[in-house]
C-alpha atoms as a PDB file:
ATOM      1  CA  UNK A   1      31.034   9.834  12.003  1.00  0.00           C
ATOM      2  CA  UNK A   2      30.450  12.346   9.449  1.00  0.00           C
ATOM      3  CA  UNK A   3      26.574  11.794   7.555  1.00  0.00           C
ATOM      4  CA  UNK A   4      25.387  14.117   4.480  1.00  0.00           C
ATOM      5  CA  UNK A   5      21.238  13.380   4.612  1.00  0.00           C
ATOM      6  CA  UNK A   6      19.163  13.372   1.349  1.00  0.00           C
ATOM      7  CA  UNK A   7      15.839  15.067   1.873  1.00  0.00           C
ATOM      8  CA  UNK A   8      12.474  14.519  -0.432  1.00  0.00           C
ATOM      9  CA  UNK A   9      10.719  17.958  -1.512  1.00  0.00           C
ATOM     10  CA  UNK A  10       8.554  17.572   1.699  1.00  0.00           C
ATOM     11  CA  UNK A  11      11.695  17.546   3.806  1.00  0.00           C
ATOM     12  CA  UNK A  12      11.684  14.025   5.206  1.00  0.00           C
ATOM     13  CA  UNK A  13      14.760  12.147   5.517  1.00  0.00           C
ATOM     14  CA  UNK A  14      15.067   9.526   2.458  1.00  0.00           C
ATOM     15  CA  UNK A  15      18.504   8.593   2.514  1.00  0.00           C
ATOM     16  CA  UNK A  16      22.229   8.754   4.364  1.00  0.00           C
ATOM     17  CA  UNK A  17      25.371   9.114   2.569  1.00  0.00           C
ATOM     18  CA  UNK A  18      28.667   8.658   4.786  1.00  0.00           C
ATOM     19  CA  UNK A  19      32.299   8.953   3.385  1.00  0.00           C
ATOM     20  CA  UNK A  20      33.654   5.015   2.004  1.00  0.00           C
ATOM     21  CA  UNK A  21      36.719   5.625   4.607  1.00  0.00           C
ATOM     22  CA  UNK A  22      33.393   5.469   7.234  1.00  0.00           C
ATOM     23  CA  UNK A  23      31.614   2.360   5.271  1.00  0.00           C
ATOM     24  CA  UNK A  24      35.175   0.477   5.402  1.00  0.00           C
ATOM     25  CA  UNK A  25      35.191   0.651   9.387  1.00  0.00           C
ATOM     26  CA  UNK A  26      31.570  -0.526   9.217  1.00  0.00           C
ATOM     27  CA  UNK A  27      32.434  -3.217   6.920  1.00  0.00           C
ATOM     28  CA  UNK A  28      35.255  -4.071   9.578  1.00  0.00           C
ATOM     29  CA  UNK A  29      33.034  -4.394  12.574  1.00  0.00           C
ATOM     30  CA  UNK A  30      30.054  -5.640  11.030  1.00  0.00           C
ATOM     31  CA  UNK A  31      31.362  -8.177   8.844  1.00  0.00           C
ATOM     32  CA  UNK A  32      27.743  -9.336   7.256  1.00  0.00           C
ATOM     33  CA  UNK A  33      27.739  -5.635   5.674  1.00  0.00           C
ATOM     34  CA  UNK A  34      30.124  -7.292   2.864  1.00  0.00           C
ATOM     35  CA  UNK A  35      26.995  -9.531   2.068  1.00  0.00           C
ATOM     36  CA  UNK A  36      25.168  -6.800   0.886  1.00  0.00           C
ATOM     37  CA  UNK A  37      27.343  -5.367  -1.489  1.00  0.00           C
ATOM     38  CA  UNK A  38      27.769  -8.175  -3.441  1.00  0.00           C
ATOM     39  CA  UNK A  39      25.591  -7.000  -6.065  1.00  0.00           C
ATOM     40  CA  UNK A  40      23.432  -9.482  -6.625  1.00  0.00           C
ATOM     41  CA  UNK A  41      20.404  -6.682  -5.922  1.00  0.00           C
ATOM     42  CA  UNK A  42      21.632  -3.973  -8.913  1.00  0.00           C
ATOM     43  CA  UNK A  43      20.926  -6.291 -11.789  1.00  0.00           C
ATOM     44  CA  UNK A  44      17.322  -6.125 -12.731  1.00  0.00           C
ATOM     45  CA  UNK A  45      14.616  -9.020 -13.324  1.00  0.00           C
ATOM     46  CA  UNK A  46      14.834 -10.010 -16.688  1.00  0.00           C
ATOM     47  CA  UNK A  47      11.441 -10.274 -18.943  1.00  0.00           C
ATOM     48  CA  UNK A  48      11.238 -14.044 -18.151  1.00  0.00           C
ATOM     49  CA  UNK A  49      12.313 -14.069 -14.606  1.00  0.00           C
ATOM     50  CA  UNK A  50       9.122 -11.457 -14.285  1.00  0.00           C
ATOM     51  CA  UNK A  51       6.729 -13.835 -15.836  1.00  0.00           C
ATOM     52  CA  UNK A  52       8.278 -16.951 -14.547  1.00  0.00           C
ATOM     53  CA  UNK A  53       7.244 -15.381 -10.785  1.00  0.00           C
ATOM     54  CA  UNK A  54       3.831 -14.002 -11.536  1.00  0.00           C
ATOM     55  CA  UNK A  55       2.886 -17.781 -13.357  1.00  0.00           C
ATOM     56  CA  UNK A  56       4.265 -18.929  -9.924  1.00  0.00           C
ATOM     57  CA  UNK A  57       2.182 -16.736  -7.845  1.00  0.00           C
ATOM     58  CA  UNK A  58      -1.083 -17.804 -10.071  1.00  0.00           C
ATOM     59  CA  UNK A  59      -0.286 -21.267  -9.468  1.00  0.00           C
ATOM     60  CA  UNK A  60       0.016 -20.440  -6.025  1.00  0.00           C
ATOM     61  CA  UNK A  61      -3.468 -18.908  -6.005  1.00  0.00           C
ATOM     62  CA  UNK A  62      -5.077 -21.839  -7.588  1.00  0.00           C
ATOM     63  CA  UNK A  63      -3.735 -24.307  -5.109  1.00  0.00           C
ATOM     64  CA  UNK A  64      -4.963 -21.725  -2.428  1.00  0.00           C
ATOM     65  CA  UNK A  65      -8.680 -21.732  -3.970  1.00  0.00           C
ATOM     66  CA  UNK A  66      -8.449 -25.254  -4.401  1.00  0.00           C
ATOM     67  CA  UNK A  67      -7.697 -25.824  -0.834  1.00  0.00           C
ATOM     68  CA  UNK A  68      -4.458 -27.541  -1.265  1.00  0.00           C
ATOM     69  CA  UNK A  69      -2.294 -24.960   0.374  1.00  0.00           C
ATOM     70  CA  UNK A  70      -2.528 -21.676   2.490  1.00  0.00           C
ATOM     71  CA  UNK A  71      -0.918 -18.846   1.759  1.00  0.00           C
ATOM     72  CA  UNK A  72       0.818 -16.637   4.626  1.00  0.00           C
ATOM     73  CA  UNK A  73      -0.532 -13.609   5.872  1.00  0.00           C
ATOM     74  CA  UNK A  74       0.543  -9.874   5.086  1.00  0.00           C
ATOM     75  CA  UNK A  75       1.941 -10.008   8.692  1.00  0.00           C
ATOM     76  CA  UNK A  76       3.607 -12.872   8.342  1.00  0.00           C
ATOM     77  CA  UNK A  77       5.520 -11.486   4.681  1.00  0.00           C
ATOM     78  CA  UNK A  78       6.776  -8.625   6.852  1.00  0.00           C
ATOM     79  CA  UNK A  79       8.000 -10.575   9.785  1.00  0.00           C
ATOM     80  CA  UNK A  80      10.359 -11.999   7.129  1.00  0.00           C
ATOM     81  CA  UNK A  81      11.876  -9.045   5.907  1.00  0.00           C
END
């Protein structure tokens, strides 16, 4: 497989870029690939959708302070990812 690597000015390896005759074989094997480029991740938040989630995260704290709910740990967030 033939990779080109992008470099940042400290010369640390930020990103890969392989030929699409390469990324249709992947796509081929590993068929869950296709699921990411579905696009879904290019379109921005709009102004709303930004404020809709931060009022959702204050409600969230204020149920947390109140003792209603508890919130997940920092850990936790990146065992999800």
């Amino acid at each position: 497989m033939t990779m080109q690597y992008t470099y940042n000015d400290k010369g640390k390896p930020i990103g890969v870029f392989i030929p699409i005759s390469e990324w249709k074989k992947l796509k081929k094997k590993y068929k869950d690939l296709d699921a990411e480029e579905d696009g879904a991740d290019d379109v921005p938040p709009s102004k709303e959708e930004i404020f809709n989630d931060i009022r959702e995260g204050l409600k969230q704290i204020k149920l947390h302070q109140e003792g209603k709910i508890k919130l997940k740990t920092a850990q936790q967030l990146l065992d999800e990812l």
